[in-house]
C-alpha atoms as a PDB file:
ATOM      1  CA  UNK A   1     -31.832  18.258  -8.407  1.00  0.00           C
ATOM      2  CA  UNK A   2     -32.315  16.529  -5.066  1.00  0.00           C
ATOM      3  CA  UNK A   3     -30.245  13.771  -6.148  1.00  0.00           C
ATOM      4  CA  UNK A   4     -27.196  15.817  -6.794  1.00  0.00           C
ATOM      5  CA  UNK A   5     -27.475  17.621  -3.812  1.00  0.00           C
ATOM      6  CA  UNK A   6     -27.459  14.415  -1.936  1.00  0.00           C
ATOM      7  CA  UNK A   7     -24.623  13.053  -4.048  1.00  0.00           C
ATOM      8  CA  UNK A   8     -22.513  16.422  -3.297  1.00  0.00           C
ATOM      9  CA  UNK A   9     -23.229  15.583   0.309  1.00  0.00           C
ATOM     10  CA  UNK A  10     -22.151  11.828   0.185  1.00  0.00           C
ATOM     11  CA  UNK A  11     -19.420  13.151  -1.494  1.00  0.00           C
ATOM     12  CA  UNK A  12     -17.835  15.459   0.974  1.00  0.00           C
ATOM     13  CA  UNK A  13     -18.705  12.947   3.771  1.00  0.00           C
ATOM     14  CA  UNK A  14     -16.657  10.232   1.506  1.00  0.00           C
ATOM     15  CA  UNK A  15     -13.789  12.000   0.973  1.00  0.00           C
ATOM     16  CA  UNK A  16     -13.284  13.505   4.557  1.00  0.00           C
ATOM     17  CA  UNK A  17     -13.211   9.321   6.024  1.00  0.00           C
ATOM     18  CA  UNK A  18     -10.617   8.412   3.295  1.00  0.00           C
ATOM     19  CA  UNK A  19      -8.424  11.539   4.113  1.00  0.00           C
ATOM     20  CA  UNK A  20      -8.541  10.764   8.074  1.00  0.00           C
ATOM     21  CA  UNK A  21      -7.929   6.672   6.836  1.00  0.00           C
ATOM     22  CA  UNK A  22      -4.936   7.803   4.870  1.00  0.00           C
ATOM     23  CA  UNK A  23      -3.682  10.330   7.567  1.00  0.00           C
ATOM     24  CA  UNK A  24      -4.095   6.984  10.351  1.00  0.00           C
ATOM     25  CA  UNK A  25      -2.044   4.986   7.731  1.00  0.00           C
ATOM     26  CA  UNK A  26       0.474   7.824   7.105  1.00  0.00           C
ATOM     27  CA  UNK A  27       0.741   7.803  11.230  1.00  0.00           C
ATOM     28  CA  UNK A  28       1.552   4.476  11.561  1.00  0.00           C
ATOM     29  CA  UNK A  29       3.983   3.926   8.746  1.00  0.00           C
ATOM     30  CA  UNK A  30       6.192   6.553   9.962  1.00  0.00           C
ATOM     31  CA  UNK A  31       5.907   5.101  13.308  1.00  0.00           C
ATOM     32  CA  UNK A  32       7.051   1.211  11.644  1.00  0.00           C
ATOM     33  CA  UNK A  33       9.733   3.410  10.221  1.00  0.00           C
ATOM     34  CA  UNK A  34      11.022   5.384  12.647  1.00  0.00           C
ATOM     35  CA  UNK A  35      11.489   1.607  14.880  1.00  0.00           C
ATOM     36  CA  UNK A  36       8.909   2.568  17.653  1.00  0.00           C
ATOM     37  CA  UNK A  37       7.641  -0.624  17.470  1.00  0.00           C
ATOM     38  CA  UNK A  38       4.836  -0.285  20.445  1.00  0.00           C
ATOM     39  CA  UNK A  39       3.457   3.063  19.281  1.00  0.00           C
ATOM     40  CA  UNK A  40       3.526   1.388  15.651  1.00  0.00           C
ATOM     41  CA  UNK A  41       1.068  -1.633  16.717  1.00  0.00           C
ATOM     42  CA  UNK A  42      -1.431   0.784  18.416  1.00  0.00           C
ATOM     43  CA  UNK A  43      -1.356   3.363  15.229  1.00  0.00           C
ATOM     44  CA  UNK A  44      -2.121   0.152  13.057  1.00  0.00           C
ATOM     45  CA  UNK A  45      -4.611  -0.864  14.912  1.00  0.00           C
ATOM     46  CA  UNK A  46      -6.089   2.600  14.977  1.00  0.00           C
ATOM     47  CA  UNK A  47      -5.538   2.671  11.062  1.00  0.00           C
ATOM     48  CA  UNK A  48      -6.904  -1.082  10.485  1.00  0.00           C
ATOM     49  CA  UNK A  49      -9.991  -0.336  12.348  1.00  0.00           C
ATOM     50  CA  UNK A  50     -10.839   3.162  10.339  1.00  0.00           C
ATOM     51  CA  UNK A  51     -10.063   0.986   7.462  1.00  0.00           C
ATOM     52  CA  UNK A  52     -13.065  -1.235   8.494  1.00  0.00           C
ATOM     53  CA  UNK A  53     -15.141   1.557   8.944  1.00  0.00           C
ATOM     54  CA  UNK A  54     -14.514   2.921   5.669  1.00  0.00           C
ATOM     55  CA  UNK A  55     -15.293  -0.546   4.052  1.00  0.00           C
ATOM     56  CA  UNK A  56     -18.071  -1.301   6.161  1.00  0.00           C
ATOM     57  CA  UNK A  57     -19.815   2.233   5.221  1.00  0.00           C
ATOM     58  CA  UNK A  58     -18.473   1.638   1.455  1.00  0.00           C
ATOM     59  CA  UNK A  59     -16.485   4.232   1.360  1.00  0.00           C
ATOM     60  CA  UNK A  60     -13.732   1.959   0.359  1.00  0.00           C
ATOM     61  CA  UNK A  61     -14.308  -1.437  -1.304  1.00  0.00           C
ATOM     62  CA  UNK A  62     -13.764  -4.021   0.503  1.00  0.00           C
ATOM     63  CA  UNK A  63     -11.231  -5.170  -1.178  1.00  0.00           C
ATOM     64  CA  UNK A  64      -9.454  -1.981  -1.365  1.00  0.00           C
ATOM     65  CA  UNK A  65      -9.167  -1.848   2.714  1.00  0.00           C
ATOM     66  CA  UNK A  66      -7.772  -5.201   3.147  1.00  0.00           C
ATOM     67  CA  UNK A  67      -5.046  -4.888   0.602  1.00  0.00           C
ATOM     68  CA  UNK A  68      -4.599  -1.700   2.404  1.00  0.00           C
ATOM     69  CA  UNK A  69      -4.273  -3.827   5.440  1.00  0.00           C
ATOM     70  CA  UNK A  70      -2.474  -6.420   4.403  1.00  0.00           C
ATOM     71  CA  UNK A  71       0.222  -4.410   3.047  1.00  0.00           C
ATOM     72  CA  UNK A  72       0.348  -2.669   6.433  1.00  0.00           C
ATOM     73  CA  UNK A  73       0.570  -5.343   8.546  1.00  0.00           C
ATOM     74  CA  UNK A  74       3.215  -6.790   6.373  1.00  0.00           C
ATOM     75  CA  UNK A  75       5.236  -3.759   7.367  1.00  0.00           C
ATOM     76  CA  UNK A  76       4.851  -4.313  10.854  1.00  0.00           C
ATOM     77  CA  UNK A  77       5.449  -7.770  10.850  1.00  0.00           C
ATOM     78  CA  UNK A  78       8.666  -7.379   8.997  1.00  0.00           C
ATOM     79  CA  UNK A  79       9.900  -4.432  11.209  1.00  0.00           C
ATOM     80  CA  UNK A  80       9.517  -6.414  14.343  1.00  0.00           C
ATOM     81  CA  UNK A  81      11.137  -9.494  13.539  1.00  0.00           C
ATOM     82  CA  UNK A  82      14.372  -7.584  12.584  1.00  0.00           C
ATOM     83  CA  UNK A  83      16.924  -6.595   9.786  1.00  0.00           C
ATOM     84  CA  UNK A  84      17.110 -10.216   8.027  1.00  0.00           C
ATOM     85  CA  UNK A  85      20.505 -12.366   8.247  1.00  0.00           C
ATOM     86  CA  UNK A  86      23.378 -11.984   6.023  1.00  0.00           C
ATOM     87  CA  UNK A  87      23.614 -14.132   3.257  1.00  0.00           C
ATOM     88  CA  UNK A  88      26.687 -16.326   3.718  1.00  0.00           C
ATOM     89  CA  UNK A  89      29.017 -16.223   0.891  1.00  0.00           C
ATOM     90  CA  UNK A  90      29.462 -19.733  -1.076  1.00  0.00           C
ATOM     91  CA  UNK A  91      32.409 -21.094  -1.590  1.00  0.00           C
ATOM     92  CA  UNK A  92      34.634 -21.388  -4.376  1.00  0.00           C
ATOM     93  CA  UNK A  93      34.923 -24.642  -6.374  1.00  0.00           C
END
């Protein structure tokens, strides 16, 4: 019986970290999108480092945050650099 209760507990406590790590990762990908490009880098970071909390409390796996991570910093990293060039057309032979 005690163990449950404890589980139920560890439960609640889980699931409230990956809601607020989800919310921080909602935050900033709307920011990324929306082209606020300074506010974006300071919501990642906030997002990234709840991420790491989450993993380092195993809340998340490990490897769960830093695809979570990756995927976000991808975002960022393709939103800053710009819309990509225009393919130039080839010529006809």
């Amino acid at each position: 019986m005690k163990q449950a209760r404890a589980a139920s507990r560890r439960q609640q406590r889980n699931k409230s970290a990956r809601t607020e790590v989800k919310t921080n990762i909602n935050r900033a990908e709307k920011l990324i999108f929306s082209g606020d490009l300074k506010a974006a880098g300071e919501a990642v970071n906030v997002a990234v480092s709840s991420l790491d909390k989450a993993a380092g409390k195993k809340m998340l796996h490990a490897n769960n945050a830093a695809r979570r991570k990756a995927r976000l910093l991808k975002k960022l990293n393709k939103a800053a650099a710009g819309p990509a060039p225009a393919p130039k057309p080839e010529k006809a032979a």
